[in-house]
N, C-alpha and C. Protein backbone atom coordinates (compact mmCIF):
# COMPACT_ATOMS: atom_id res chain seq x y z
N UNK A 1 -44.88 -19.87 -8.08
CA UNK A 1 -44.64 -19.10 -6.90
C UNK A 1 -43.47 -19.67 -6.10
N UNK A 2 -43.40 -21.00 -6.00
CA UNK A 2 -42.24 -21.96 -5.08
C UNK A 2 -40.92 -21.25 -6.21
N UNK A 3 -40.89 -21.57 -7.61
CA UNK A 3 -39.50 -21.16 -8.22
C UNK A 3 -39.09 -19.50 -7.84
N UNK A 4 -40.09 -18.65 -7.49
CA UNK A 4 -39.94 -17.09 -7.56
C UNK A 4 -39.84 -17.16 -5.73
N UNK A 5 -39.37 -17.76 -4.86
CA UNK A 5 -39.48 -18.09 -3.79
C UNK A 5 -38.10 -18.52 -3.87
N UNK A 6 -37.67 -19.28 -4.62
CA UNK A 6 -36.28 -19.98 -4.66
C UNK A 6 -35.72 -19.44 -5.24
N UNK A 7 -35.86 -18.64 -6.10
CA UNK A 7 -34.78 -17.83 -6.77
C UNK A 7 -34.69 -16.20 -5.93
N UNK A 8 -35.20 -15.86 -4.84
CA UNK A 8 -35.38 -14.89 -4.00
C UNK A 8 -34.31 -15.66 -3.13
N UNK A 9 -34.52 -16.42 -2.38
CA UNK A 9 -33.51 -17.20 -1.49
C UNK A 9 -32.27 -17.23 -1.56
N UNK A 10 -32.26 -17.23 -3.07
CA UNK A 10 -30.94 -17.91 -3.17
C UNK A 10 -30.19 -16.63 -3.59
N UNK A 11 -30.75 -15.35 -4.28
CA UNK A 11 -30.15 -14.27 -4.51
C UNK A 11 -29.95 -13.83 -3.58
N UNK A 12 -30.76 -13.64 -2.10
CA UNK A 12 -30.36 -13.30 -0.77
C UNK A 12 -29.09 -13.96 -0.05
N UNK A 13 -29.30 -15.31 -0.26
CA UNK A 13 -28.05 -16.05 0.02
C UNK A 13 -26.88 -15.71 -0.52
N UNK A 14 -26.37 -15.44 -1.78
CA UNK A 14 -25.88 -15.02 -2.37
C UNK A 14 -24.79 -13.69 -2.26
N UNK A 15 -25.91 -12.84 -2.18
CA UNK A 15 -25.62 -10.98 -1.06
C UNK A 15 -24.67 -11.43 0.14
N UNK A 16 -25.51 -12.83 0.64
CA UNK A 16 -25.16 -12.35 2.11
C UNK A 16 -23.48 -13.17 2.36
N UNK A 17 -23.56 -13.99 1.14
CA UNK A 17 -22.09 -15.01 1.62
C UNK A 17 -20.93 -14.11 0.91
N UNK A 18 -21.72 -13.51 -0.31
CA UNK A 18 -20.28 -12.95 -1.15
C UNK A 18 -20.10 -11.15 -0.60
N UNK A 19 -21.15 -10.68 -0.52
CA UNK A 19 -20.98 -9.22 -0.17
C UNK A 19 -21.85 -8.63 -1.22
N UNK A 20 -21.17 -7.45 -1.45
CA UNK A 20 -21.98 -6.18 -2.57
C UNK A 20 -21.42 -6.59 -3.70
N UNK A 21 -19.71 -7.52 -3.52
CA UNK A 21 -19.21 -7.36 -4.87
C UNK A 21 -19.67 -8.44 -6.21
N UNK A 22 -20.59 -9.21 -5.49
CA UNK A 22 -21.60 -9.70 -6.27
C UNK A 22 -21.87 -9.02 -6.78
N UNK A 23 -22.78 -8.20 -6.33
CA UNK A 23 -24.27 -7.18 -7.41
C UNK A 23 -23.20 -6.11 -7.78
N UNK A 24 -22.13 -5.65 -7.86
CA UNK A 24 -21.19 -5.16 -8.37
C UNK A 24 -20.68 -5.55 -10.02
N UNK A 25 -20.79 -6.69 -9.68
CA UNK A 25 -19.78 -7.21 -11.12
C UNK A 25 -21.42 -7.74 -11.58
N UNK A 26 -22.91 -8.52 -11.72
CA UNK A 26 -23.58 -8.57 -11.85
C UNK A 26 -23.79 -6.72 -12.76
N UNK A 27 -23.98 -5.52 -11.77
CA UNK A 27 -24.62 -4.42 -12.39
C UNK A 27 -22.87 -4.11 -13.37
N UNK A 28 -22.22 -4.32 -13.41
CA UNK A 28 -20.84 -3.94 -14.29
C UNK A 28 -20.15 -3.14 -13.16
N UNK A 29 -20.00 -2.63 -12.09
CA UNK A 29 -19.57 -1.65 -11.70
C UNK A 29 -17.90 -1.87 -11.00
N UNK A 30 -17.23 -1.52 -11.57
CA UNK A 30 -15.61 -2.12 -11.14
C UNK A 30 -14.97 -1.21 -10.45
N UNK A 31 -14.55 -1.16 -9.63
CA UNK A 31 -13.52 -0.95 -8.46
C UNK A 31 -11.74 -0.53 -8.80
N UNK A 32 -11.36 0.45 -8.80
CA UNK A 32 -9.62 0.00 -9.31
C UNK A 32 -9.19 -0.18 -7.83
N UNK A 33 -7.99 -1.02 -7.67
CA UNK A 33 -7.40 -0.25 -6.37
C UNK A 33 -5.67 -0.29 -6.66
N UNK A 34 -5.24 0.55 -5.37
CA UNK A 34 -3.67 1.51 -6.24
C UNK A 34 -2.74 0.42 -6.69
N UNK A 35 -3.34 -0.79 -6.66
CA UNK A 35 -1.75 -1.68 -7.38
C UNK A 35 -2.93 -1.69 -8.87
N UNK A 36 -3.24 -1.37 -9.03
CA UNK A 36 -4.07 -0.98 -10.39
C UNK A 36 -4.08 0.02 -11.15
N UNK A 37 -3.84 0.93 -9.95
CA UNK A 37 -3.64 2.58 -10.73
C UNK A 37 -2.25 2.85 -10.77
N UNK A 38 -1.54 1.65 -10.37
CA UNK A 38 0.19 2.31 -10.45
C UNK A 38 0.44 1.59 -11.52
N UNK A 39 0.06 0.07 -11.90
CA UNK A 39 0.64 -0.57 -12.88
C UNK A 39 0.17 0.47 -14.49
N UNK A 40 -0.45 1.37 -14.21
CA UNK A 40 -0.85 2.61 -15.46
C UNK A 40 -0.27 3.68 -15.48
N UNK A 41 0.84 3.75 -14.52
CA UNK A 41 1.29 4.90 -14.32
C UNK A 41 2.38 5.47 -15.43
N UNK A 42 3.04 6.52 -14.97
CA UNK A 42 3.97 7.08 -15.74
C UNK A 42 5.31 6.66 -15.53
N UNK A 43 5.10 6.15 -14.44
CA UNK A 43 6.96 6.37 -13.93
C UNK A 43 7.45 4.42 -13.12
N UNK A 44 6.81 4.18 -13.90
CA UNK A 44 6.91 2.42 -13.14
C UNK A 44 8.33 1.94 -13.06
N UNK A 45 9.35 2.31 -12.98
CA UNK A 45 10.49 2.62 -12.63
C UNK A 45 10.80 3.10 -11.15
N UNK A 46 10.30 3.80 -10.41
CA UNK A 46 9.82 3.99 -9.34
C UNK A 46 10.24 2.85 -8.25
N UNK A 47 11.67 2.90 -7.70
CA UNK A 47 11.17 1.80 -6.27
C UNK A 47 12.67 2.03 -4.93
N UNK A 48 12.79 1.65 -4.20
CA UNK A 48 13.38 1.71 -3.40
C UNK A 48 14.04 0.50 -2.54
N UNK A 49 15.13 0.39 -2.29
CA UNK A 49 15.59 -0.96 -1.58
C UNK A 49 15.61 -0.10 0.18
N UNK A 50 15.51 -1.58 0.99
CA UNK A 50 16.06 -1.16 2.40
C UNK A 50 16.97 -1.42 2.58
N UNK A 51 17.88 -0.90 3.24
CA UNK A 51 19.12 -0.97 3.47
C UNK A 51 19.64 -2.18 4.89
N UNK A 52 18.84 -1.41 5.43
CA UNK A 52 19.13 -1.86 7.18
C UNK A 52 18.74 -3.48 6.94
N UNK A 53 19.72 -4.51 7.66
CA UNK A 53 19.55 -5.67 7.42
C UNK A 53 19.39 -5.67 8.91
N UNK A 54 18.80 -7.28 9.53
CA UNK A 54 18.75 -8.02 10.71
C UNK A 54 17.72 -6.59 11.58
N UNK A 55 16.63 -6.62 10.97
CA UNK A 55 15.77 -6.19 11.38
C UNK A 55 15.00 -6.79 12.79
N UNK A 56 14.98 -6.11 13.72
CA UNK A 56 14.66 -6.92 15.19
C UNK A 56 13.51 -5.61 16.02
N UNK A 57 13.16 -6.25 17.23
CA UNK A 57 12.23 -5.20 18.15
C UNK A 57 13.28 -4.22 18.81
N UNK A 58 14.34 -4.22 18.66
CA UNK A 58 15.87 -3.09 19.13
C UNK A 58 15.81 -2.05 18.13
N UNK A 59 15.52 -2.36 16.61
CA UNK A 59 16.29 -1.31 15.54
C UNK A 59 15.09 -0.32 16.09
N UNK A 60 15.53 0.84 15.58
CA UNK A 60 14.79 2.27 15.69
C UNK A 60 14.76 2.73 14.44
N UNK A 61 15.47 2.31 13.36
CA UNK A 61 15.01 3.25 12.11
C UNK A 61 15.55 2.17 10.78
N UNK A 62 15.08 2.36 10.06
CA UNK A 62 14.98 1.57 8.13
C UNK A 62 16.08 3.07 7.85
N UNK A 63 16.92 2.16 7.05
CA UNK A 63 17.72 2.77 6.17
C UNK A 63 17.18 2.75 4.82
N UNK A 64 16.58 3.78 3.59
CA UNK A 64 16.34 3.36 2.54
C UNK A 64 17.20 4.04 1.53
N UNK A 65 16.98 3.39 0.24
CA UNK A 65 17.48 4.16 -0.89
C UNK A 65 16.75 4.10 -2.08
N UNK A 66 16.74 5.34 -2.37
CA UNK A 66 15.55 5.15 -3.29
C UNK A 66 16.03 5.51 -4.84
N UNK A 67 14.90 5.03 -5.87
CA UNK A 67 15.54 5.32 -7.10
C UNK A 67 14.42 5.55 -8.06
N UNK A 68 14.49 6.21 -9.18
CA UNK A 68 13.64 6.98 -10.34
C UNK A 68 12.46 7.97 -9.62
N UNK A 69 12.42 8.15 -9.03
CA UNK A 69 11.29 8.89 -8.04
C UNK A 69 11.44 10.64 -8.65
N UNK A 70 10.15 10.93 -9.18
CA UNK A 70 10.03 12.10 -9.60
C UNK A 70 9.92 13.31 -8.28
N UNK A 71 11.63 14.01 -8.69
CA UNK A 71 11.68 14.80 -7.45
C UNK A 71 11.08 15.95 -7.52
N UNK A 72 10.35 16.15 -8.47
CA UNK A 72 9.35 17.69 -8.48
C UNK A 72 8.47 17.39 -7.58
N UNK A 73 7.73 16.25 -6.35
CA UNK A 73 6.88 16.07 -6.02
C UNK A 73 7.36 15.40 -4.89
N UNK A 74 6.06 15.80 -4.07
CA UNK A 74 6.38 15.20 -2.38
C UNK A 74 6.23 13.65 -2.17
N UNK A 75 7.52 12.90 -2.02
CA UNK A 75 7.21 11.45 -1.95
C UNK A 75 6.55 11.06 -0.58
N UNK A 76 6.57 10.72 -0.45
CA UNK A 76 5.55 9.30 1.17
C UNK A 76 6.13 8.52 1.59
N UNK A 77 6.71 8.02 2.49
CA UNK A 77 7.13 6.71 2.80
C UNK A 77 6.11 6.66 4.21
N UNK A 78 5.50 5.30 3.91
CA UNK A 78 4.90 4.41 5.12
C UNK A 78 5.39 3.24 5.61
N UNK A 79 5.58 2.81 6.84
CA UNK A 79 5.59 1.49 7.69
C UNK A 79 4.34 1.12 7.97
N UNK A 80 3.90 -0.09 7.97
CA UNK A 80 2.78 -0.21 8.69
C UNK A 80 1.65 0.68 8.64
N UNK A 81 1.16 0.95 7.52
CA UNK A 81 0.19 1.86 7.00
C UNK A 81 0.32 3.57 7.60
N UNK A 82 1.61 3.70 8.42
CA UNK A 82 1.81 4.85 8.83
C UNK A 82 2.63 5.41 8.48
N UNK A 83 2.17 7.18 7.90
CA UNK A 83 2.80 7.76 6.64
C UNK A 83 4.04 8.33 7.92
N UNK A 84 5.93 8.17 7.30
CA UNK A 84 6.73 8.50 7.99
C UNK A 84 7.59 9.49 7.97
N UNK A 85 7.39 9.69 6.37
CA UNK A 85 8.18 10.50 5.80
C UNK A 85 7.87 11.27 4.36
N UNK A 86 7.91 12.69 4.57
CA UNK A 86 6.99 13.40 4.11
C UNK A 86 7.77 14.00 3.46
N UNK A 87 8.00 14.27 2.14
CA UNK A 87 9.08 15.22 1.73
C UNK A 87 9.55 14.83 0.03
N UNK A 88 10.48 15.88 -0.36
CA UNK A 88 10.71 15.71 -1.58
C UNK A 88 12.26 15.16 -1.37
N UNK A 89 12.41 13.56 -1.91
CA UNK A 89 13.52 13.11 -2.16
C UNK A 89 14.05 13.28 -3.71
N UNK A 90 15.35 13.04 -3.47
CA UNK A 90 16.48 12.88 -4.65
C UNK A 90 16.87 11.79 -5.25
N UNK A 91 17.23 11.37 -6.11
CA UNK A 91 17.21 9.49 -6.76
C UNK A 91 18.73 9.76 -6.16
N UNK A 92 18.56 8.14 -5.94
CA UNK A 92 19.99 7.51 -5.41
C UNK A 92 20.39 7.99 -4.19
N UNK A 93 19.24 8.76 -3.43
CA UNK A 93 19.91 9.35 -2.03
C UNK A 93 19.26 7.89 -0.87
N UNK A 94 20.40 8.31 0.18
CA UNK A 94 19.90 7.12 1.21
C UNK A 94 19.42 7.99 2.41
N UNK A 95 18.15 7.81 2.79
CA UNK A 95 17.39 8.22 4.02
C UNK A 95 17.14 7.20 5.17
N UNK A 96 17.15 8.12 6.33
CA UNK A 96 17.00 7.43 7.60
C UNK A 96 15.44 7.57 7.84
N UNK A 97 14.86 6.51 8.19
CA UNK A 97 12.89 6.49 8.87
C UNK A 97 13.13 6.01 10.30
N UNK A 98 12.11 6.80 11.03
CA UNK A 98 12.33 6.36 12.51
C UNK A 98 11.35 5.77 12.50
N UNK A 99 11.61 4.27 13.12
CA UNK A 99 10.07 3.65 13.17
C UNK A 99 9.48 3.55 14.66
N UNK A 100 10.53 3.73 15.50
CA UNK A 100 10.77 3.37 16.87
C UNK A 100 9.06 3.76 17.44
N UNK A 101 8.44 4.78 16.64
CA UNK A 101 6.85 4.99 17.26
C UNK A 101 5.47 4.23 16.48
N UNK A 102 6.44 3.38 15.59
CA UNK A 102 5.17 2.95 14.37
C UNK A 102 4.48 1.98 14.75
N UNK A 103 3.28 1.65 15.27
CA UNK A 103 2.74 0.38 15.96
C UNK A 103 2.66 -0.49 14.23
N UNK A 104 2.71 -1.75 14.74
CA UNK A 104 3.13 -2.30 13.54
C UNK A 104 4.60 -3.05 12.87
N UNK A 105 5.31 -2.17 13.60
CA UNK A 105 6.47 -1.64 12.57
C UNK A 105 7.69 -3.31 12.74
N UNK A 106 7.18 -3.86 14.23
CA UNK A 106 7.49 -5.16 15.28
C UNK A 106 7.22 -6.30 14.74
N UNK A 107 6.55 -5.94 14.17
CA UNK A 107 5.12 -7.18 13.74
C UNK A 107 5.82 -8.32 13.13
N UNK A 108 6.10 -9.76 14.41
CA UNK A 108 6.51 -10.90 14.01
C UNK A 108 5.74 -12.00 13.23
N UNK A 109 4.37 -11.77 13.18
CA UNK A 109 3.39 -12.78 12.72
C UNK A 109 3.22 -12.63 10.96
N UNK A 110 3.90 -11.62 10.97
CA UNK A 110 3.60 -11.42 9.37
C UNK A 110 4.63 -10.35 8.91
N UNK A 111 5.34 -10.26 7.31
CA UNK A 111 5.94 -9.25 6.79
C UNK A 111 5.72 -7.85 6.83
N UNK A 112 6.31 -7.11 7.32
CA UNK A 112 5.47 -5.58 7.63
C UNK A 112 5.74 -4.89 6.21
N UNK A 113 5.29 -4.03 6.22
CA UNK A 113 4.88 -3.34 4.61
C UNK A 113 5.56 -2.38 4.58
N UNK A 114 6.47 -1.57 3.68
CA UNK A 114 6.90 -0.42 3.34
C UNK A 114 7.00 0.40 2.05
N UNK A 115 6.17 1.30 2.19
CA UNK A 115 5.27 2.26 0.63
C UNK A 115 5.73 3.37 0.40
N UNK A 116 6.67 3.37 -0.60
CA UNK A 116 7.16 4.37 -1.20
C UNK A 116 6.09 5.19 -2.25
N UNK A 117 5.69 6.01 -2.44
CA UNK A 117 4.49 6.54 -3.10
C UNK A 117 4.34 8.14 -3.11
N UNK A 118 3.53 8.41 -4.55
CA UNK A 118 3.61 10.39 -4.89
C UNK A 118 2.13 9.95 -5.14
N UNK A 119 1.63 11.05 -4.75
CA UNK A 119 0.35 11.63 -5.06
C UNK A 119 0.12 12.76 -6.34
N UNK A 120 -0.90 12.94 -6.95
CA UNK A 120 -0.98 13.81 -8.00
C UNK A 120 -1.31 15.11 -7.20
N UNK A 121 -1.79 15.51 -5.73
CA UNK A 121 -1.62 16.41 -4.82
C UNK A 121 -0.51 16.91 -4.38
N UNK A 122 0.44 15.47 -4.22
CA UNK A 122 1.40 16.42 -3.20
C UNK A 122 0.89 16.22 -1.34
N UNK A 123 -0.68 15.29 -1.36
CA UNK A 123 -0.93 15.17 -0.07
C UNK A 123 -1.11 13.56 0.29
N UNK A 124 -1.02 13.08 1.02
CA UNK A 124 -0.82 11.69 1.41
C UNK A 124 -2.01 11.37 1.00
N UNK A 125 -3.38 11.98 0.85
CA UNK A 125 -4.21 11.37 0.90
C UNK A 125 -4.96 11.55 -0.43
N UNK A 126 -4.16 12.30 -1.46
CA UNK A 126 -4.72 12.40 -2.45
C UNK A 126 -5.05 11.18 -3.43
N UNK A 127 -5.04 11.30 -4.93
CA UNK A 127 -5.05 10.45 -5.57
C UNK A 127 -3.61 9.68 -5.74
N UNK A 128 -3.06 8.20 -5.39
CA UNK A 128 -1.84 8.00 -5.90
C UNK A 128 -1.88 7.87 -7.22
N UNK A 129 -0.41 8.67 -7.59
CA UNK A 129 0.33 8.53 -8.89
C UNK A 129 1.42 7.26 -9.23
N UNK A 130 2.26 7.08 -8.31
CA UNK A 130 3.25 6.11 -8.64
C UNK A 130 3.00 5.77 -7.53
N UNK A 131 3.53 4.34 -7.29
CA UNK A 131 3.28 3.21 -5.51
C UNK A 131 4.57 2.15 -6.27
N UNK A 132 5.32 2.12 -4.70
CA UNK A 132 6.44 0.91 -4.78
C UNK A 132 6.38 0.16 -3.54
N UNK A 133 5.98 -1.15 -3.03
CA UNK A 133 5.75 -1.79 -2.01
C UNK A 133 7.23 -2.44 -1.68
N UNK A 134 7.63 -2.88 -0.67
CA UNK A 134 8.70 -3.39 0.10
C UNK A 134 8.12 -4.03 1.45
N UNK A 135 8.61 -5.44 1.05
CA UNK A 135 7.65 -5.97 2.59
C UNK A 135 9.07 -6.54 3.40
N UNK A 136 9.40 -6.63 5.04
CA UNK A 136 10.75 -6.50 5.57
C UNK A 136 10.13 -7.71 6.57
N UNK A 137 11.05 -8.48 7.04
CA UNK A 137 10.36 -9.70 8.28
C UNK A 137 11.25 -9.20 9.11
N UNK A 138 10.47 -9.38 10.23
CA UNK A 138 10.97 -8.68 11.91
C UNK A 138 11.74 -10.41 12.41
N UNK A 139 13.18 -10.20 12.44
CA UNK A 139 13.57 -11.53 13.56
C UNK A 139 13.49 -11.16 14.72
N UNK A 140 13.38 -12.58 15.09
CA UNK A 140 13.64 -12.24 16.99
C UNK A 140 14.53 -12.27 17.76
């Protein structure tokens, strides 16, 4: 009864320090997430440089340029997890993003994020198809 007492304990303990993704990988059950579903993709060619250098809390907009991006489909660009730009681009074209409203977009404590990305919708929130990350440091 004391071992079926201790082995209750300790599986509770267990739950409670690691999470669900214990009894996750325990029952088999796996998770993808999109740097998982892009490295399978079709078009991993897919990415974009920023242009705009000496990035500060003054600039108002990222210069990008983007390249292999399948233009039959509505690309995404996000700052700071906020979708900015909505639309079907052209390879090798250079676009202006206004970030000047992106909370985030400032962010000195850490590299801010920028996600070039198509959906198999066509809607930001669908399934992603292709994902290209770009991370930019804010000087002061």
């Amino acid at each position: 009864m004391k071992k079926l007492i201790l082995i209750c304990l300790i599986a509770i303990s267990l739950f409670a320090f690691t999470g669900c993704d214990f009894l996750d990988n325990i029952f088999g059950k796996e998770e993808t997430t999109p740097t998982e579903e892009v490295s399978n993709n079709n078009n991993p060619n897919m990415n974009f440089e920023i242009l705009t250098e000496n990035i500060n809390s003054s600039t108002k907009s990222l210069e990008i340029k983007v390249f292999n991006v399948d233009e039959n489909k509505t690309s995404f660009v996000s700052v700071a997890n906020q979708v900015v730009l909505n639309q079907k681009l052209k390879n090798d074209s250079t676009y202006t993003i206004n970030i000047s409203g992106v909370e985030g977009a400032y962010n000195t404590s850490e590299d801010v994020k920028v996600q070039l990305f198509q959906t198999e919708d066509d809607t930001p929130e669908g399934k992603t198809a292709y994902l290209y990350t770009v991370f930019y440091k804010v000087s002061n």
